[in-house]
Every structure is written in structure tokens, then in C-alpha cells.
C-alpha atoms as a PDB file:
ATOM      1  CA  UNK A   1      43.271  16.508 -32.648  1.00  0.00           C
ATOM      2  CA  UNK A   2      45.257  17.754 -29.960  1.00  0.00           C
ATOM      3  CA  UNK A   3      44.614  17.844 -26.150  1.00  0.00           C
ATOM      4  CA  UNK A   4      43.739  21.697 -25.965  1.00  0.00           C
ATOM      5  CA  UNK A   5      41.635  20.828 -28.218  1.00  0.00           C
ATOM      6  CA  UNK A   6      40.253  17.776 -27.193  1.00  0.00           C
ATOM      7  CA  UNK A   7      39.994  19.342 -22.931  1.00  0.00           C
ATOM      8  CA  UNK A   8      36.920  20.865 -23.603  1.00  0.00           C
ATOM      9  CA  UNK A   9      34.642  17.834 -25.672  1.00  0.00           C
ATOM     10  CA  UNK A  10      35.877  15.870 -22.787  1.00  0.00           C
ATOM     11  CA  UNK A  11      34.856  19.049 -20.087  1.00  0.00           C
ATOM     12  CA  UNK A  12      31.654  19.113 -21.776  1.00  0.00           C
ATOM     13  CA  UNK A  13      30.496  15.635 -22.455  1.00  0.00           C
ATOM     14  CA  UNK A  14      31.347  14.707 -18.895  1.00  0.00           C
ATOM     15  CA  UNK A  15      28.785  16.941 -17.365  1.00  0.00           C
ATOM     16  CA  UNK A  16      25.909  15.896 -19.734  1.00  0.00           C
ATOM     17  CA  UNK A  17      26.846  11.928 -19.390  1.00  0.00           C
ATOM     18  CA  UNK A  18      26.864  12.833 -15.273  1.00  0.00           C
ATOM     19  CA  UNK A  19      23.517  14.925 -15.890  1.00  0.00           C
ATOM     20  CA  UNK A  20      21.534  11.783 -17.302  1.00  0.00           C
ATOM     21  CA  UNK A  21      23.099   9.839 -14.844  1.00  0.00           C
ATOM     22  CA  UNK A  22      22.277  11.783 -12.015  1.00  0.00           C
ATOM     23  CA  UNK A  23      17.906  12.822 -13.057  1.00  0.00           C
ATOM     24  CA  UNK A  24      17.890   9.025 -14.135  1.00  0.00           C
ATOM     25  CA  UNK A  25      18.880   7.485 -10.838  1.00  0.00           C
ATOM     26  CA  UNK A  26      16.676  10.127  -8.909  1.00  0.00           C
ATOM     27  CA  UNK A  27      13.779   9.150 -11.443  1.00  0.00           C
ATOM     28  CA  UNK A  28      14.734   5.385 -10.921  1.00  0.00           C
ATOM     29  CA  UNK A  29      15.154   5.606  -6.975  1.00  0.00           C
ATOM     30  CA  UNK A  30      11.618   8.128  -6.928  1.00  0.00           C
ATOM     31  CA  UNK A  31       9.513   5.240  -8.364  1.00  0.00           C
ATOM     32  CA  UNK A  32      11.229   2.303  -8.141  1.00  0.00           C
ATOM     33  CA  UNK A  33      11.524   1.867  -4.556  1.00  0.00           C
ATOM     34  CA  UNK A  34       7.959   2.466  -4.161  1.00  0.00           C
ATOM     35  CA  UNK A  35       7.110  -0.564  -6.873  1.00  0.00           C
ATOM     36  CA  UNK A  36       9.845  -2.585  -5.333  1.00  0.00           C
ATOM     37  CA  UNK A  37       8.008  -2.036  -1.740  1.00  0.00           C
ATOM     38  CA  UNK A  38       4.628  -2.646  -3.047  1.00  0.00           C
ATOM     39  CA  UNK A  39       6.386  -6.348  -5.154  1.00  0.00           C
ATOM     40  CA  UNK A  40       7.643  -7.017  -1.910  1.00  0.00           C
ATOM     41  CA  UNK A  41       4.013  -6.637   0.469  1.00  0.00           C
ATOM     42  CA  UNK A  42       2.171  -8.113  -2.131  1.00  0.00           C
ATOM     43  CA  UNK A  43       3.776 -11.449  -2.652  1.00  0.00           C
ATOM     44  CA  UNK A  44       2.791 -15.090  -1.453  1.00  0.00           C
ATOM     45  CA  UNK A  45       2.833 -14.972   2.414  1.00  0.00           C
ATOM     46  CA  UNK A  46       3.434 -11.326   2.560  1.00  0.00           C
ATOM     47  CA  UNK A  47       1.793  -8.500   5.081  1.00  0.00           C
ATOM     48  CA  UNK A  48      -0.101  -7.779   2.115  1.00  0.00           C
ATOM     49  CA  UNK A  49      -0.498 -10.612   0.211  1.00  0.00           C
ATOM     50  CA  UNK A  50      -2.426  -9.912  -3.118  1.00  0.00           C
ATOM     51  CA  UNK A  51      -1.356 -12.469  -5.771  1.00  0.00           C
ATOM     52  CA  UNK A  52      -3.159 -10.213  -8.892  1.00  0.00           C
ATOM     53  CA  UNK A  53      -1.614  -6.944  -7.685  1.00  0.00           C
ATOM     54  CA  UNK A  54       1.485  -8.775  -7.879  1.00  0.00           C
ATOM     55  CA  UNK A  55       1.308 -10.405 -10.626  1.00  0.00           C
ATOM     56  CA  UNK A  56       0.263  -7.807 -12.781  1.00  0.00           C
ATOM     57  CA  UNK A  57       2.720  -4.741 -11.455  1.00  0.00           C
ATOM     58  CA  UNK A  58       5.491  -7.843 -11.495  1.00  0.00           C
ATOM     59  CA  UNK A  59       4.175  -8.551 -15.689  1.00  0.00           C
ATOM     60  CA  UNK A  60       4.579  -4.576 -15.946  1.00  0.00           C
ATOM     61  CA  UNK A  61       7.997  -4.893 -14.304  1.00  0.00           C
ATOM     62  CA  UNK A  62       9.192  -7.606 -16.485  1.00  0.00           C
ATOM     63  CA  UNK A  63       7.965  -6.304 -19.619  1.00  0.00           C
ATOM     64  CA  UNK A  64      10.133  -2.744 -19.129  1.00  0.00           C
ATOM     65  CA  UNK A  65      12.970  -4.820 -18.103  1.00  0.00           C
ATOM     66  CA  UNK A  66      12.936  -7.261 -21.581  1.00  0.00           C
ATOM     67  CA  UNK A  67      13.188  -4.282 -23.481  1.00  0.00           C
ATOM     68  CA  UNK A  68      16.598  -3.296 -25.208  1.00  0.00           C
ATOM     69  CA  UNK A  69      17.354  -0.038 -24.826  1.00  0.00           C
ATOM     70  CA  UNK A  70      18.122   1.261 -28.075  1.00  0.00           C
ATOM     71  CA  UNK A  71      14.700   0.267 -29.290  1.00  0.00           C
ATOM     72  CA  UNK A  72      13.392   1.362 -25.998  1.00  0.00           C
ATOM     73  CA  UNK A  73      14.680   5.129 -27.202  1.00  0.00           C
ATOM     74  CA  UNK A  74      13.093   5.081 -30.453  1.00  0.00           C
ATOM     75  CA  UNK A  75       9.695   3.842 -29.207  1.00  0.00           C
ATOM     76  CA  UNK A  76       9.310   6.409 -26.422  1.00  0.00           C
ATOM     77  CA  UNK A  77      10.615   9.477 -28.627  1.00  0.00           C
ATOM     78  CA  UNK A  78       6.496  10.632 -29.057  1.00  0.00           C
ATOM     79  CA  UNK A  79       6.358  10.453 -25.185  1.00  0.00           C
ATOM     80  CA  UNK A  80       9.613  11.697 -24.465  1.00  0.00           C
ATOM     81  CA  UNK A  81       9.249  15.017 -26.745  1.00  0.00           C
ATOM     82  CA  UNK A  82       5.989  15.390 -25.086  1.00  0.00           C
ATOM     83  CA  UNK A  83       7.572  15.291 -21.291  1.00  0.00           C
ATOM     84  CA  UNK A  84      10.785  17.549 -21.851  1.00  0.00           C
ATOM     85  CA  UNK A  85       9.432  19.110 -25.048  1.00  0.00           C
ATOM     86  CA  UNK A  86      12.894  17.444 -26.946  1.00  0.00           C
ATOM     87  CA  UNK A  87      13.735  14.179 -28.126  1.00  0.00           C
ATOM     88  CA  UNK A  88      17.462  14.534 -28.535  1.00  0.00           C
ATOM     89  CA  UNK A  89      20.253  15.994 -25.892  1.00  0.00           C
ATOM     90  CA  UNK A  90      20.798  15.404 -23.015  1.00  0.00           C
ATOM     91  CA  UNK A  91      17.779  16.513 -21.552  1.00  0.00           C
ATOM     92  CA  UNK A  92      15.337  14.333 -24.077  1.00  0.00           C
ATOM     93  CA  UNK A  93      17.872  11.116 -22.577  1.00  0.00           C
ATOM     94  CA  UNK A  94      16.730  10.989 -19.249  1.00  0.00           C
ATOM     95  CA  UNK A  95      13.430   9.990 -20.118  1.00  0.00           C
ATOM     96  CA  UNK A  96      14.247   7.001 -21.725  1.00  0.00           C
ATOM     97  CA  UNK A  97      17.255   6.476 -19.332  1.00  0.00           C
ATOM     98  CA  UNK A  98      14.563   6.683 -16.681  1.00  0.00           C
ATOM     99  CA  UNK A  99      12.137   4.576 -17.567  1.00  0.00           C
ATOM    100  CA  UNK A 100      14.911   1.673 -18.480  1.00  0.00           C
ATOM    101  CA  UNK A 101      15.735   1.891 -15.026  1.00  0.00           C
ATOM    102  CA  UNK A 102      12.876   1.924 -13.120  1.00  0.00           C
ATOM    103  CA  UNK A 103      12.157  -1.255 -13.767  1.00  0.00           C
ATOM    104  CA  UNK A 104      15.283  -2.729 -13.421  1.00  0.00           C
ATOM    105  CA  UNK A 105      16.007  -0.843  -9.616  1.00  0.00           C
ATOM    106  CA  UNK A 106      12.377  -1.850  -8.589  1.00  0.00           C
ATOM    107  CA  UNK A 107      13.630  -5.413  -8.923  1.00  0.00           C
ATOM    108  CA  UNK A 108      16.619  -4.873  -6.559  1.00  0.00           C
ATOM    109  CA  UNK A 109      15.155  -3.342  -4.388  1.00  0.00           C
ATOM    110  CA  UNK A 110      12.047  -6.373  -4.028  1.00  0.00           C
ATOM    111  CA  UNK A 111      15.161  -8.525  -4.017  1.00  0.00           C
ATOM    112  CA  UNK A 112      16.730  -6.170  -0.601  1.00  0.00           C
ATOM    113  CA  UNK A 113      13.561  -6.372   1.244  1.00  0.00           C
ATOM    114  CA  UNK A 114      12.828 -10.098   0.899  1.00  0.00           C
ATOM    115  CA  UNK A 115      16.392 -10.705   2.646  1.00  0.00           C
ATOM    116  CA  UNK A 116      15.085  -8.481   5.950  1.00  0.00           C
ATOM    117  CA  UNK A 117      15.234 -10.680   8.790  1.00  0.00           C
ATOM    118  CA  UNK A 118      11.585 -12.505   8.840  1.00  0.00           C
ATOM    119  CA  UNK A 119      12.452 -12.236  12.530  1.00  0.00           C
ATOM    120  CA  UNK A 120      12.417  -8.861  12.922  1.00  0.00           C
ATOM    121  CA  UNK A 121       9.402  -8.464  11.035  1.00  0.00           C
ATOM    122  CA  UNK A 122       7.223 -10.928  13.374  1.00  0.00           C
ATOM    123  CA  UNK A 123       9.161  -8.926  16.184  1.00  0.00           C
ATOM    124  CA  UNK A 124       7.395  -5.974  14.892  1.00  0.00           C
ATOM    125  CA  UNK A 125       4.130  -7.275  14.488  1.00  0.00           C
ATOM    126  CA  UNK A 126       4.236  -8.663  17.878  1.00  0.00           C
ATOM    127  CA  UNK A 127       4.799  -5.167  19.695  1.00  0.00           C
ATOM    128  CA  UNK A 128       1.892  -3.857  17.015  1.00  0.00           C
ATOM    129  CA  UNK A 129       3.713  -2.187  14.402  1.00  0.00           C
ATOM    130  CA  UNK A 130       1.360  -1.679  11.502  1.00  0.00           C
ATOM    131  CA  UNK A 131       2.512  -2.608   7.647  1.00  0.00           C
ATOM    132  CA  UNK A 132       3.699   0.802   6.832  1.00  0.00           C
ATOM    133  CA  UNK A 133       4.890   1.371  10.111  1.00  0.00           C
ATOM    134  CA  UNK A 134       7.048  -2.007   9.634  1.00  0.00           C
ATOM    135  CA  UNK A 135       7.841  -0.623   6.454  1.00  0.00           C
ATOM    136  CA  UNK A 136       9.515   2.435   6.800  1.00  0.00           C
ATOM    137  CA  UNK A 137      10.689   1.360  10.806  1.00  0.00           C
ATOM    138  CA  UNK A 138      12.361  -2.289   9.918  1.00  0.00           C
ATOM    139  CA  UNK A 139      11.958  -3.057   6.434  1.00  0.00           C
ATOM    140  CA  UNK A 140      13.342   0.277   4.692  1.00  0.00           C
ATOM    141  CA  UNK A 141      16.622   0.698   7.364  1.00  0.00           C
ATOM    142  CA  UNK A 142      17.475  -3.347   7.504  1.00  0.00           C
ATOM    143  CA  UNK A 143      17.844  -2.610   3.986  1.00  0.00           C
ATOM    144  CA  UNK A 144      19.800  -0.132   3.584  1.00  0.00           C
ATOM    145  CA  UNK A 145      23.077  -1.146   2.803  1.00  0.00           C
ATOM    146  CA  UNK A 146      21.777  -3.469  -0.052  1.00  0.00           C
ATOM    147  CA  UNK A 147      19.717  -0.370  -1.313  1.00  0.00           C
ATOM    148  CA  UNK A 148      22.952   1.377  -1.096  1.00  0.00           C
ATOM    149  CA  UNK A 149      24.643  -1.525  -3.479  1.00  0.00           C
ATOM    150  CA  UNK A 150      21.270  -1.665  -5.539  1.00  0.00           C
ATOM    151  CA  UNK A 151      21.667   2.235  -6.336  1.00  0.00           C
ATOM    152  CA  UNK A 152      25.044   1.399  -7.286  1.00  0.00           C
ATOM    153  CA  UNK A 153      24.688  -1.125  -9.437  1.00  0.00           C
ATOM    154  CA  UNK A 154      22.214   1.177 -11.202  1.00  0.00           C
ATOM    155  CA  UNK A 155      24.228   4.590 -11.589  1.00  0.00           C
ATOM    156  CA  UNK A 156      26.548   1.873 -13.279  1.00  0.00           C
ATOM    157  CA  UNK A 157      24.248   0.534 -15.926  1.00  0.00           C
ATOM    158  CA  UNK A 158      23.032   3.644 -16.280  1.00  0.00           C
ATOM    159  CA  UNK A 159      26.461   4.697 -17.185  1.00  0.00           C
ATOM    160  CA  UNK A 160      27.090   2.638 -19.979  1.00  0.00           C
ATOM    161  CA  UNK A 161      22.675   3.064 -21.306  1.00  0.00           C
ATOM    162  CA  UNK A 162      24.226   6.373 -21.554  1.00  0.00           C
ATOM    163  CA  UNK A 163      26.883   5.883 -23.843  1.00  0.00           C
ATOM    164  CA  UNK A 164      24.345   4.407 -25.818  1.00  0.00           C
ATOM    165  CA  UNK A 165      21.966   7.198 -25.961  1.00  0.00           C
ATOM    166  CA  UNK A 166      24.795   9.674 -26.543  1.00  0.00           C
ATOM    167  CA  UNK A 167      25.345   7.328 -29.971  1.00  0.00           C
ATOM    168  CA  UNK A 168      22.132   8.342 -30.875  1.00  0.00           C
ATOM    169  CA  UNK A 169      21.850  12.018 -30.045  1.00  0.00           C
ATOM    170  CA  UNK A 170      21.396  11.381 -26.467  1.00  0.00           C
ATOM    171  CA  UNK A 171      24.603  13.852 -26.033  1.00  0.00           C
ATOM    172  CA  UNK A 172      27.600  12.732 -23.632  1.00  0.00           C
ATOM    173  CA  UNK A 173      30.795  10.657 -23.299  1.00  0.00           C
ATOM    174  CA  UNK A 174      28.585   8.624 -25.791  1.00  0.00           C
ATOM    175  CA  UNK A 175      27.911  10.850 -28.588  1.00  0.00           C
ATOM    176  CA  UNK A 176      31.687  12.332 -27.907  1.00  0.00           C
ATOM    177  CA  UNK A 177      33.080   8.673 -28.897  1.00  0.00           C
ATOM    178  CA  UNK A 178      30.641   7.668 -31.990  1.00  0.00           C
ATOM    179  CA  UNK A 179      31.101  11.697 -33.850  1.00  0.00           C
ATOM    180  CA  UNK A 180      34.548  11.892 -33.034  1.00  0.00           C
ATOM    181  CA  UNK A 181      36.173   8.534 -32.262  1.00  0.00           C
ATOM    182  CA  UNK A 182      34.131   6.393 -35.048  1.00  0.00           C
ATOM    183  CA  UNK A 183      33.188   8.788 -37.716  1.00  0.00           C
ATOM    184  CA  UNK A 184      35.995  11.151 -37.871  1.00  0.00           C
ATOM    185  CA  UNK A 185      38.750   8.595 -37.021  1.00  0.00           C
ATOM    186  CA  UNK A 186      40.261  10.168 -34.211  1.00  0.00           C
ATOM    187  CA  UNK A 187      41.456   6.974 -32.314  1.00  0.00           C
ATOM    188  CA  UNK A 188      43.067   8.867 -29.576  1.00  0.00           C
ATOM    189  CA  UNK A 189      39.564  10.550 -28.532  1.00  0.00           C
ATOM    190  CA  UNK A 190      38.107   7.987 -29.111  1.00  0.00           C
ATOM    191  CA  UNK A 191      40.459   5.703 -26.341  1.00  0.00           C
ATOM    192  CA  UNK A 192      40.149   8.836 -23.740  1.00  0.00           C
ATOM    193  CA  UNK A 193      36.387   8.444 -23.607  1.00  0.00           C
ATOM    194  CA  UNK A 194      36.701   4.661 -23.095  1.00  0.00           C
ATOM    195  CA  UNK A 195      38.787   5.412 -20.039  1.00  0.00           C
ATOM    196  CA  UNK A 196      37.422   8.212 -19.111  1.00  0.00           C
ATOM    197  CA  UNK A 197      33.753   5.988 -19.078  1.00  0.00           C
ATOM    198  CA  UNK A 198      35.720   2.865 -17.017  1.00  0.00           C
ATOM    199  CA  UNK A 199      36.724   5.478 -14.292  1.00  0.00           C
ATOM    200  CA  UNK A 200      33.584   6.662 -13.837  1.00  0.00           C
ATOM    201  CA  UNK A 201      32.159   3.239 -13.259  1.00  0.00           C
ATOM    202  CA  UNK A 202      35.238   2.305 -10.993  1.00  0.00           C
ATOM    203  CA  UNK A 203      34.663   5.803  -8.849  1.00  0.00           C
ATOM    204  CA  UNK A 204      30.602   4.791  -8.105  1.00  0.00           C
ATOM    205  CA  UNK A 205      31.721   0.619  -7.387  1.00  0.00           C
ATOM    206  CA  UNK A 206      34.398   2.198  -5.063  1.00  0.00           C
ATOM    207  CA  UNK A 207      32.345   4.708  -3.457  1.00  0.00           C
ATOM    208  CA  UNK A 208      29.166   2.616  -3.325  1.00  0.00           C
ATOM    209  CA  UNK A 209      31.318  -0.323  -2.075  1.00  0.00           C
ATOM    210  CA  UNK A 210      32.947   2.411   0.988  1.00  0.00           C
ATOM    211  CA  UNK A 211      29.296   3.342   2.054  1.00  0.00           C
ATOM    212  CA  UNK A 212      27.955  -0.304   2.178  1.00  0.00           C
ATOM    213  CA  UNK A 213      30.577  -1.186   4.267  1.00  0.00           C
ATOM    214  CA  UNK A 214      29.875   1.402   6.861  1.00  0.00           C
ATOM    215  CA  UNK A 215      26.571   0.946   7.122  1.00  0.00           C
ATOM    216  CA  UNK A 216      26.642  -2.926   7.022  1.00  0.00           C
ATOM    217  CA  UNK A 217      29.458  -2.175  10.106  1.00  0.00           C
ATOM    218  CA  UNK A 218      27.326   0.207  12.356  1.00  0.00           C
ATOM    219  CA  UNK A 219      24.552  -2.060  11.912  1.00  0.00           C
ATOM    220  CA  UNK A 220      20.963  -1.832  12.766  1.00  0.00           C
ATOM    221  CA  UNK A 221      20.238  -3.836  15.924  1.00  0.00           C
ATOM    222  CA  UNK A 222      17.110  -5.182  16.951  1.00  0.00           C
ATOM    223  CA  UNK A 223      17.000  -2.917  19.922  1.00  0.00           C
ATOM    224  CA  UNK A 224      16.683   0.246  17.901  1.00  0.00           C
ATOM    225  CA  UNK A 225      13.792  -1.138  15.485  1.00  0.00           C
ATOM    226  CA  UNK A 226      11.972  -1.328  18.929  1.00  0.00           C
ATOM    227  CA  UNK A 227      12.842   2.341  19.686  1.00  0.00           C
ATOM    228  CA  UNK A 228      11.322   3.024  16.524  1.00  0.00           C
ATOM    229  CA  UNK A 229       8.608   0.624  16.462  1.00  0.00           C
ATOM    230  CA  UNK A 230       7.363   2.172  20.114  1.00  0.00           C
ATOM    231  CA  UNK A 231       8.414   6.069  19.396  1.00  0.00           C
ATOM    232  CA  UNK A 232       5.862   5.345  16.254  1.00  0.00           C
ATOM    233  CA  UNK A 233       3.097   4.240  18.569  1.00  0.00           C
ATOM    234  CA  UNK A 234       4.046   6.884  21.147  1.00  0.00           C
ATOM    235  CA  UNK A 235       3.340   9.534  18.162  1.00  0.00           C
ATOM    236  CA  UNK A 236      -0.262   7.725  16.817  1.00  0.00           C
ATOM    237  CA  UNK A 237      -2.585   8.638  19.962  1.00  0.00           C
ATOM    238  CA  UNK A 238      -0.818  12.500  19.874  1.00  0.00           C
ATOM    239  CA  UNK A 239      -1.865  12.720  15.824  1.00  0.00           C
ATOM    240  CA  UNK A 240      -5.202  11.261  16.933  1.00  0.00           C
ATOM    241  CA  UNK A 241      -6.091  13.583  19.664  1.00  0.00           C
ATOM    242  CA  UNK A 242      -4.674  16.890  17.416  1.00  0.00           C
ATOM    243  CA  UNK A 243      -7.246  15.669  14.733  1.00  0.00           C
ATOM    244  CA  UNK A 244     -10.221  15.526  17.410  1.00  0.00           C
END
């Protein structure tokens, strides 16, 4: 196969592998940091400290997480052609994709928030920040740049659970290597996928790595949690007296 011929497979494949990618992080980052928050409150000597909640969402957690993906495919196929109406494409492999990862980013993201400065949270408390208040004021923007490597870390996995899907009709880089590459012997296709897949994962480590870095070197000082923490209580009695 030549490269004219090979320019467009590659044009094409590219934009479905980067169209799972993309609706499976957002799907990932939608409900996952929500679980992760709620892992987080609920644990031993937590704000909200609820050891059932926790253990049971943490069992739920676990159990999508043990799950190989390939199997993980075929068992949601039902549930996935019910969602997106397909079970194949592109389109049909960001359900799976999705639900792989939401799991898997929930965990980071528990794992972000438990390294917050305790500190800062008692700080918080003190002045009378409420939990959600603490939550989205301290917890959420200490965070940040290890959200920022957690969403990184998962565009990556996601990257190569896509090459898996696309092996089994899932569409993508994937599917481009196994019908091409493996089945019809073209080795050279078969390399420029490989490479083209290990650039992809180098571009997000590099970028994700770049916006870390800033964020972990601006910083977010004590000083402006307590602008936050007391513009938050400045705005409570206003939303009070507009309800009366």
C-alpha cells in the first residue's frame, strides 16, 4: 500500500480514535469527579464520614475497575446499543470506553483530594465554611494540578482501551492496525499506527505535564481560599434575603 493511499485510513482513523477519546474523558471527568468527591467526604474521619456509603460506592468502584476491558465491551453491548442505538463504531465505543473509565478517574481523583492540606481544611471550618462550600472553595482548587495529571493519565489509558475497541469494531487507530496491519499483512501500516498511537500519548504526557507545572507554580495560597471562603459567606445572607 502506498502513502497516498495509506494518508487518508490514517486521516480518518485519527479523528474517530480522538472522538472516543475526547466523549470518554468528558463522560469520565462528568461522573467521576463527583464519585471521587463523595469517596473522599465519606471516608473514616472525613466532613462526612459515612463508613456504608463508602464502602458500598468504593465496592461499586472496585468492581468496574477489576474488569478487563475487552470483556467489559462484550458484556455492555445490550446496554450500549440501547444508549447510542449502535454497538459497533466509533460512536457505540464510548460507552464502554466510558464506563471503564469512570471508575478508574474517580479513584484519582479520591486519591487528589486526600493530599489537600488537612490545614487548610480546619482553616476553613474555623472561619465557617460549610462542606460544599470547603469543597468547591479549598478542596476542588488545592487540587487542581493533580486533577490536571489525573485527567492525563486517563486520556492516556484511554488511548490505548481504544486501540482495543477499534480491534473489535470499536473503529480507530485500533481497527486501522488489526484490518490492515494484522489481517492483510501490510507491515508498513501497520508500524505507522504504532507511532502514530505513541505520539499521541507523548503529546497529552507533554501537554498535561506543561499545565501541571503552571498551575503547581502560580499556586493557590492560603490567603485566597479565605477570599473565597468569606466572598461565599458574603453571598449566603444576599441568596437568603432574595428568597424571603
Amino acid at each position: 500500500m502506498s502513502w497516498n493511499d495509506m494518508q487518508p485510513l490514517l486521516y480518518d482513523n485519527t479523528l474517530d480514535t480522538l472522538f472516543m477519546v475526547w466523549w470518554s474523558t468528558f463522560y469520565a471527568a462528568l461522573f467521576g469527579i463527583p464519585i471521587g468527591v463523595v469517596l473522599h467526604l465519606t471516608d473514616r474521619g472525613a466532613m462526612l464520614q459515612n463508613v456504608v456509603v463508602n464502602k458500598v460506592l468504593g465496592a461499586i468502584v472496585n468492581i468496574g475497575r477489576s474488569f478487563p476491558f475487552l470483556i467489559l465491551i462484550v458484556v455492555l453491548i445490550p446496554f450500549t446499543r440501547l444508549v447510542v442505538g449502535v454497538s459497533i463504531g466509533p460512536t457505540g465505543a464510548v460507552v464502554p470506553l466510558a464506563i471503564a473509565a469512570i471508575p478508574f478517574f474517580a479513584r484519582l481523583v479520591e486519591a487528589a483530594l486526600r493530599e489537600v492540606d488537612k490545614g487548610l481544611i480546619e482553616a476553613a471550618q474555623a472561619m465557617g465554611g460549610g462542606t460544599w462550600t470547603i469543597v468547591f472553595k479549598v478542596l476542588l482548587p488545592q487540587a487542581l494540578p493533580a486533577l490536571v495529571a489525573a485527567v492525563t493519565t486517563t486520556v492516556i489509558t484511554l488511548i490505548g482501551y481504544s486501540a482495543i475497541a477499534g480491534a473489535v469494531g470499536g473503529g480507530g487507530l485500533g481497527n486501522l492496525a488489526y484490518t490492515y496491519g494484522y489481517q492483510q499483512y501490510e507491515t508498513t501500516l501497520m508500524i505507522t499506527t504504532v507511532v502514530e498511537l505513541i505520539v499521541l500519548v507523548t503529546l497529552v504526557q507533554l501537554l498535561g505535564d506543561f499545565v501541571v507545572r503552571r498551575l503547581a507554580g502560580r499556586g493557590t495560597r492560603t490567603s485566597s481560599v479565605r477570599v473565597g471562603l468569606r466572598r461565599a459567606r458574603a453571598e449566603e445572607p444576599a441568596a437568603v434575603t432574595e428568597a424571603a
